[in-house]
Protein backbone atom coordinates (compact mmCIF):
# COMPACT_ATOMS: atom_id res chain seq x y z
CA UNK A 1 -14.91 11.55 -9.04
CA UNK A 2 -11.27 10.65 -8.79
CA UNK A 3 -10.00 11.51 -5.51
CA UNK A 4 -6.52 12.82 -5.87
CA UNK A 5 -3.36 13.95 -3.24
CA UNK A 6 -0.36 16.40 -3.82
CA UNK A 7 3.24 14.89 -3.83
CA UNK A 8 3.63 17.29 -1.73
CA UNK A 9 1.69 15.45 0.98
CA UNK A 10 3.96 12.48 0.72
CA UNK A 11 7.74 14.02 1.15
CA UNK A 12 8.48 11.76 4.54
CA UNK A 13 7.86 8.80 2.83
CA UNK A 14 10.44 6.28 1.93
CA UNK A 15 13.17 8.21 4.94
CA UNK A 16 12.00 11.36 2.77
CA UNK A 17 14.16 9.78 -0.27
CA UNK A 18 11.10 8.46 -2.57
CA UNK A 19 10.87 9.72 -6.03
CA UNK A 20 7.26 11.43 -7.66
CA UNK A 21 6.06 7.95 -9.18
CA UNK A 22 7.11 6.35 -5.14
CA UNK A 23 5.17 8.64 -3.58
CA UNK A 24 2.01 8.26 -6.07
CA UNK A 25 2.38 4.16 -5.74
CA UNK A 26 1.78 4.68 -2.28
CA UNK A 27 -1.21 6.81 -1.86
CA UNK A 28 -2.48 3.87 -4.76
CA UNK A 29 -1.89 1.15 -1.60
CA UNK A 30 -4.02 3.72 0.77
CA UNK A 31 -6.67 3.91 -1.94
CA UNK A 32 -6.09 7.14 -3.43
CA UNK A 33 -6.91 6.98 -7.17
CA UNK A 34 -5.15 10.45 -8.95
CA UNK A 35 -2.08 12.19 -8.24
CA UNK A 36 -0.74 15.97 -8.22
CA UNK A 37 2.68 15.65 -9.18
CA UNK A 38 4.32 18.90 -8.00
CA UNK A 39 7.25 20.02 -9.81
CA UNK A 40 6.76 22.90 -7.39
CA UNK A 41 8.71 20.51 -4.68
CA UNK A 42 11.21 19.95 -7.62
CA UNK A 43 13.93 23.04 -6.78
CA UNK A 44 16.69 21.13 -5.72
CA UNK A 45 19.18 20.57 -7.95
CA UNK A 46 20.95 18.13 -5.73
CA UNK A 47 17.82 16.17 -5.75
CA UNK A 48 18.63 13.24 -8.43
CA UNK A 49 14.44 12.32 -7.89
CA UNK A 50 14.06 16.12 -9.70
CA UNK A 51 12.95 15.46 -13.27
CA UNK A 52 13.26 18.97 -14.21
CA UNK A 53 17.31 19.28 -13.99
CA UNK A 54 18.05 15.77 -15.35
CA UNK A 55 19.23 15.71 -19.54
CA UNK A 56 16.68 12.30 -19.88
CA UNK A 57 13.83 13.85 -18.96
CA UNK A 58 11.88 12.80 -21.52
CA UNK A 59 13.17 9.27 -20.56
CA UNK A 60 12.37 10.03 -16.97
CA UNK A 61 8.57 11.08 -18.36
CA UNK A 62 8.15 7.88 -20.61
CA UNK A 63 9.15 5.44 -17.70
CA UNK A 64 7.25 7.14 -15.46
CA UNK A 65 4.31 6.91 -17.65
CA UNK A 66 5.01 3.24 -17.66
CA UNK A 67 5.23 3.21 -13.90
CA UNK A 68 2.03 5.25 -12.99
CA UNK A 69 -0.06 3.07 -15.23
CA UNK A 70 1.38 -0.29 -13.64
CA UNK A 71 0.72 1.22 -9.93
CA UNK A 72 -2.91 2.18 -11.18
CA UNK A 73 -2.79 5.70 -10.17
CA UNK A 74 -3.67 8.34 -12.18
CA UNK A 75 -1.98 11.66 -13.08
CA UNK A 76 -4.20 14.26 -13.09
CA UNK A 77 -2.61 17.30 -12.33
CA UNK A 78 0.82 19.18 -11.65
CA UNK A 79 2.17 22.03 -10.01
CA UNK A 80 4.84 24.00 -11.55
CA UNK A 81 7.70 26.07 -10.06
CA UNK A 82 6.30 28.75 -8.18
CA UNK A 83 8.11 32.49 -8.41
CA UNK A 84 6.98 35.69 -8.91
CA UNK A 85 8.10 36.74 -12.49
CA UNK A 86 8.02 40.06 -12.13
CA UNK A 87 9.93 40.99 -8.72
CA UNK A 88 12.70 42.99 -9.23
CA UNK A 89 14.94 41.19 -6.65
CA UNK A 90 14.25 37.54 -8.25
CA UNK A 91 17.31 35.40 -8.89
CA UNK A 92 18.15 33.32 -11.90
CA UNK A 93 14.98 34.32 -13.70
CA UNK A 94 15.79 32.34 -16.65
CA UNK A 95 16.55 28.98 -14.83
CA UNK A 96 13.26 29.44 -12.90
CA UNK A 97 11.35 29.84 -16.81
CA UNK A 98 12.89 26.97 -18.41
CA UNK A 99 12.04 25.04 -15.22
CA UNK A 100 8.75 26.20 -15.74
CA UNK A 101 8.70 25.19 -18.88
CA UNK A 102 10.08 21.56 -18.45
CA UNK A 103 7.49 21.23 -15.91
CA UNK A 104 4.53 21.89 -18.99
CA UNK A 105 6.50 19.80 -21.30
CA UNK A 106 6.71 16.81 -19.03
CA UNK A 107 2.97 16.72 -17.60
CA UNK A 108 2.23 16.41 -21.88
CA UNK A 109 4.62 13.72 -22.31
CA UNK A 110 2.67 12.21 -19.31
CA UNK A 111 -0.93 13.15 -20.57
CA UNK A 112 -0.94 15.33 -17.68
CA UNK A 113 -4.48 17.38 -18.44
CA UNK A 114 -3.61 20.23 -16.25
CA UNK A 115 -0.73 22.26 -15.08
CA UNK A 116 -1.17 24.83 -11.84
CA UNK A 117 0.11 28.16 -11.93
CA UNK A 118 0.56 31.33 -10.07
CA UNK A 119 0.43 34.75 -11.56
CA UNK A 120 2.73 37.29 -10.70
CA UNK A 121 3.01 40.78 -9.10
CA UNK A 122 4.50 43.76 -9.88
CA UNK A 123 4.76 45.15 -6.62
CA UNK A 124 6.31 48.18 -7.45
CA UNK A 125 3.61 49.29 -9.68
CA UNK A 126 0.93 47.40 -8.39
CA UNK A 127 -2.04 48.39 -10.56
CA UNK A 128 -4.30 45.63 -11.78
CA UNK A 129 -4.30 46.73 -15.05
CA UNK A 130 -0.98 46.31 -15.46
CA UNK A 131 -0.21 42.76 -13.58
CA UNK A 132 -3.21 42.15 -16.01
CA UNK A 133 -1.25 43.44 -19.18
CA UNK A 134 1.58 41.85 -18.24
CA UNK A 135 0.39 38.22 -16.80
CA UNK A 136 -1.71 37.70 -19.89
CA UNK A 137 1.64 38.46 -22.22
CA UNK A 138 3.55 36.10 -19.66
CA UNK A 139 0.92 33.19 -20.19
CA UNK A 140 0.45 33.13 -23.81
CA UNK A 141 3.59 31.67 -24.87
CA UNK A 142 3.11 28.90 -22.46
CA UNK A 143 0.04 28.06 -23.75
CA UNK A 144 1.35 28.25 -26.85
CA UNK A 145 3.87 25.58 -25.47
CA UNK A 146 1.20 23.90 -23.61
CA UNK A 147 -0.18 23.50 -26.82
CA UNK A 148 2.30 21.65 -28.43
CA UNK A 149 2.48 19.08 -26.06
CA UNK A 150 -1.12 18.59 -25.88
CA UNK A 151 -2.19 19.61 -22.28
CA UNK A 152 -3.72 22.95 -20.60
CA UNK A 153 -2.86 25.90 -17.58
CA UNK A 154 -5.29 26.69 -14.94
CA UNK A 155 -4.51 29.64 -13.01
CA UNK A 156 -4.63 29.62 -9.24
CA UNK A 157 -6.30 32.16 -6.93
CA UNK A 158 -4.45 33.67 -4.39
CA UNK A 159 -4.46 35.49 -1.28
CA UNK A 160 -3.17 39.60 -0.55
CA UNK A 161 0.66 38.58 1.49
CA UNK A 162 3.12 40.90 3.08
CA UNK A 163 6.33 41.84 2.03
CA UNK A 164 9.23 44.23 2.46
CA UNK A 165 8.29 47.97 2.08
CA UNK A 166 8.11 48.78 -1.90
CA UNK A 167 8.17 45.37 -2.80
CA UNK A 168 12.00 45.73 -3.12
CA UNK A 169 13.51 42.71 -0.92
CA UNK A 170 11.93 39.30 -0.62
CA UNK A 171 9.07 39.99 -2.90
CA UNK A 172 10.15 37.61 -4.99
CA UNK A 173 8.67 34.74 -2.93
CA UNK A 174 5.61 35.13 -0.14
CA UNK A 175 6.88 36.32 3.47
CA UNK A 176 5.98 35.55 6.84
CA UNK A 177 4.85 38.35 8.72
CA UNK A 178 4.53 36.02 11.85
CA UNK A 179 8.87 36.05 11.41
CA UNK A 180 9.27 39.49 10.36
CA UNK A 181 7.44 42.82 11.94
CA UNK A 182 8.87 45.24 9.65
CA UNK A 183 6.60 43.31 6.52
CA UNK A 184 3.55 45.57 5.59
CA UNK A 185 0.44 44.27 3.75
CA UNK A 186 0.76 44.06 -0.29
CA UNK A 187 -1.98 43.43 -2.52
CA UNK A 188 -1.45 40.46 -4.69
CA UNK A 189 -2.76 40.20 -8.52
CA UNK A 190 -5.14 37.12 -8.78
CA UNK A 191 -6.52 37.55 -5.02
CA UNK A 192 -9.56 39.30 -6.78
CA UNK A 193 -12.17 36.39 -8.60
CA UNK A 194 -12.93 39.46 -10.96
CA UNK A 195 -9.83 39.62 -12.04
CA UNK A 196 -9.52 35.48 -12.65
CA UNK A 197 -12.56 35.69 -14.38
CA UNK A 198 -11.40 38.77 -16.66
CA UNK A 199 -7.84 37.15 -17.29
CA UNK A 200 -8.93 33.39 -18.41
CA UNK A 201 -11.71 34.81 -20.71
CA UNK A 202 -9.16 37.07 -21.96
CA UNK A 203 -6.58 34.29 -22.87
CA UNK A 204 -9.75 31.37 -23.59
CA UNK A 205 -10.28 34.10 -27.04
CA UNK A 206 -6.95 32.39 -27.98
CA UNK A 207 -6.22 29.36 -26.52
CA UNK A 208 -8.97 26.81 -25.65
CA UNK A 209 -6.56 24.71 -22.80
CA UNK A 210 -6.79 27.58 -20.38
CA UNK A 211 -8.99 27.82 -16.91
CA UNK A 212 -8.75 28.12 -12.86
CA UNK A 213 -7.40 25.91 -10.24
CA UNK A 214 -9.70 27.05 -6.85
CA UNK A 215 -7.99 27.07 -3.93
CA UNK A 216 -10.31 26.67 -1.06
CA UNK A 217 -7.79 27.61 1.37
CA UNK A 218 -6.47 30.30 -0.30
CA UNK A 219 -9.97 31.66 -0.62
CA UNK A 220 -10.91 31.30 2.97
CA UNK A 221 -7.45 33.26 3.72
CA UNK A 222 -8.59 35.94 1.27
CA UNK A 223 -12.00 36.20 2.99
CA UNK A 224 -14.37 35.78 0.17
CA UNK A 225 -17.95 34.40 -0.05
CA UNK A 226 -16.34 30.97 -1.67
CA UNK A 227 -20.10 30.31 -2.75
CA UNK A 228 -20.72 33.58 -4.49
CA UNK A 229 -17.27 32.65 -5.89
CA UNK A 230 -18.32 29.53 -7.96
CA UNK A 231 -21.07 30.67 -8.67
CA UNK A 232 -19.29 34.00 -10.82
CA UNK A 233 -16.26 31.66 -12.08
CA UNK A 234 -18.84 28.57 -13.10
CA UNK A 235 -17.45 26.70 -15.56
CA UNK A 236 -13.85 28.22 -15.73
CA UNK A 237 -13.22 25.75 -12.83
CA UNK A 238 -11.22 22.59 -14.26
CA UNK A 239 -9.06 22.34 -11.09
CA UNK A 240 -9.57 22.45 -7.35
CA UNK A 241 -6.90 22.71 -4.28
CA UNK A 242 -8.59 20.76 -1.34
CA UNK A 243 -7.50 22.39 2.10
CA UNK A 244 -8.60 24.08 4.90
CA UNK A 245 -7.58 27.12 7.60
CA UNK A 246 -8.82 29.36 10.31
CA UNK A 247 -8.25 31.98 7.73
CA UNK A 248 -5.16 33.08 9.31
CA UNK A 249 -2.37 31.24 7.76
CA UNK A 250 -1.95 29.55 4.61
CA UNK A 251 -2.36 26.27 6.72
CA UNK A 252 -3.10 23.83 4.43
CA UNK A 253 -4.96 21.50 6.31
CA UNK A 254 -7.57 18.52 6.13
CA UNK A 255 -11.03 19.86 5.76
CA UNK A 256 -12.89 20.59 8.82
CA UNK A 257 -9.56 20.71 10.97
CA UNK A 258 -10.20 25.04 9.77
CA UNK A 259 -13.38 27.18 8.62
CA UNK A 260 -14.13 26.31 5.13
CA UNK A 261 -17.67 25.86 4.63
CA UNK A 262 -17.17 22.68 2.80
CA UNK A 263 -20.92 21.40 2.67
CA UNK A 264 -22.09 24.79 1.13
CA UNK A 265 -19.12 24.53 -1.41
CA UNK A 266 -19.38 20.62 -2.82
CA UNK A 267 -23.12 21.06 -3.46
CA UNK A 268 -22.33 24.65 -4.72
CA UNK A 269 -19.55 22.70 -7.47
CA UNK A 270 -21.84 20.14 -8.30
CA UNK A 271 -24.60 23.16 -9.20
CA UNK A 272 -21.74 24.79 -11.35
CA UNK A 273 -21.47 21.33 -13.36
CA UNK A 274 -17.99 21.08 -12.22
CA UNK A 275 -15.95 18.21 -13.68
CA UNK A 276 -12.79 17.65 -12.76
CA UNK A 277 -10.77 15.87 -9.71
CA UNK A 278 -11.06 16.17 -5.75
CA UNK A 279 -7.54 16.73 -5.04
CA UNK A 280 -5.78 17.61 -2.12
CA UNK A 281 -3.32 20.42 -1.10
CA UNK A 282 -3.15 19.35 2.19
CA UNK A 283 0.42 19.41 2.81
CA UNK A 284 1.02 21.08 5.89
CA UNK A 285 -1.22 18.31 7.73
CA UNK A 286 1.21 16.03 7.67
CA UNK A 287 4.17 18.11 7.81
CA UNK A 288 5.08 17.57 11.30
CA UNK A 289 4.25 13.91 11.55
CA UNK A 290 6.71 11.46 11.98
CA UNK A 291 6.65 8.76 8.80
CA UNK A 292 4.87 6.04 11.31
CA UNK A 293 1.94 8.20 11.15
CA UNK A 294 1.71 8.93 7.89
CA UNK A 295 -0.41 6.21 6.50
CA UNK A 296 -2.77 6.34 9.19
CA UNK A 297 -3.10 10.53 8.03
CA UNK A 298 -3.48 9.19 4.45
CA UNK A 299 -6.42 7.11 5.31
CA UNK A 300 -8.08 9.41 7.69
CA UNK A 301 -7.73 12.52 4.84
CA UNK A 302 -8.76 9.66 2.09
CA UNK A 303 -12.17 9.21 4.38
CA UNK A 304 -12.62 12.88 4.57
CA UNK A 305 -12.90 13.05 0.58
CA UNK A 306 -14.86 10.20 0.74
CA UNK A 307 -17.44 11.60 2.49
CA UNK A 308 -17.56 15.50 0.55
CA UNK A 309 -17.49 13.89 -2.58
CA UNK A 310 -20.17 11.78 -1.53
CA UNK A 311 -22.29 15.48 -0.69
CA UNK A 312 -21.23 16.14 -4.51
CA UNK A 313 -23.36 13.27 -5.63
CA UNK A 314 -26.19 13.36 -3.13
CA UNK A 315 -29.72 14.19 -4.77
CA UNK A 316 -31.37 17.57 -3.70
């Protein structure tokens, strides 16, 4: 199973300056063998690193191609922009879509076999059949796209968040009730496995590159039976987010450093004939660590996947 970490993991290396393909060399020298490029980390126009604003992207995706290959590392998923489409307060909608959309173009270009999403919320009329109405119109063009350019979606679960009363400021990205005691609890669209399940079989009628990215952090925050989980959602699965919490933030941490029940859940993924990547979301581990430490954190997390992945394999 190719073990695989986020770009997101690696943003203090190289003084914090190092481009996607940089930061995927490196975990290559730790003995990582995928990547997550995360186009998610990619919002800064400033950035001259962010493929998604330059005019040569598609030069920027054919060199990188080159470059991945040469550094033996593998890219074997991406994260796109992440807004909520249907907020009412969200800013430069449009920008955010054709972001979106570069992001989907670019992981084809570099045979990218999975893009992660989020779905969005109407939180002002927040009724399941209606975020379900309107996600699954959202989606279909991007499939459509995806399509085109020969690679697939998997939709993320999420976790219920707090925001502004009514949905009517903020709700256009996830708040911070720990900085804000005026936030009340919101149900979010996609927290729900039912309604994962009920969403990708409604789109896989149409499009066959469709599926779910499981976040096992997001999971434990939303207090489900992550068993019972895979077990419903079986082969949907093409994706996983590797990360673990006390189910009290969205922590994002090394397995074992929260509560996930991670023995349970790798013989529970081999049992639903999963087949895709081990790769990390892990971010937030390493996000106060100076750059010394980094490599050291790299190796440790690498030893961690190591070892689950090794529980995958192991004969009843």
């Amino acid at each position: 199973m190719i073990i695989a970490q986020t770009t997101m993991s690696g943003k203090k290396l190289f003084g914090g300056k190092g481009s996607l393909v940089d930061i995927a060399g490196h975990y290559a020298k730790i003995g990582y063998t995928g990547v997550d490029l995360s186009f998610h980390e990619s919002a800064d126009k400033s950035d001259k690193n962010n493929p998604l604003v330059r005019a040569d992207w598609r030069m920027w995706a054919a060199i990188s191609k080159e470059e991945l290959e040469e550094r033996n590392i593998l890219p074997v998923h991406a994260h796109s922009p992440i807004f909520n489409a249907f907020s009412k307060d969200i800013s430069n909608l449009e920008e955010k879509l054709e972001m979106m959309k570069k992001s989907i173009m670019i992981s084809g270009l570099l045979g990218i076999p999975w893009v992660v999403v989020h779905l969005n919320t109407d939180y002002l009329n927040n009724r399941p059949s209606i975020n379900m109405k309107r996600n699954i119109e959202f989606y279909k063009p991007l499939l459509e796209l995806a399509e085109m350019y020969h690679t697939g979606i998997v939709i993320e679960n999420l976790f219920d968040t707090y925001h502004y009363p009514l949905g009517v400021s903020g709700s256009s990205e996830k708040s911070d009730r720990r900085a804000n005691n005026y936030l009340i609890a919101q149900r979010r669209f996609g927290t729900n496995p039912e309604e994962l399940l009920e969403l990708v079989d409604e789109l896989s009628a149409e499009f066959n590159n469709v599926g779910i990215c499981w976040d096992f952090g997001h999971a434990n925050e939303a207090g489900l039976n992550q068993v019972e989980c895979l077990k419903l959602l079986g082969k949907r699965i093409k994706a996983v987010h590797v990360n673990d919490n006390t189910a009290v933030f969205d922590d994002h941490l090394t397995p074992f450093c929260g509560s996930v029940p991670w023995e349970e859940i790798m013989i529970q993924l081999r049992e639903i004939g999963y087949e895709g990547c081990f790769t990390y979301e892990n971010m937030k581990f390493f996000s106060r660590l100076p750059e010394q430490l980094m490599d050291t954190a790299l190796s440790y997390s690498l030893k961690v996947a190591e070892y689950l992945v090794s529980l995958f394999y192991r004969t009843k």
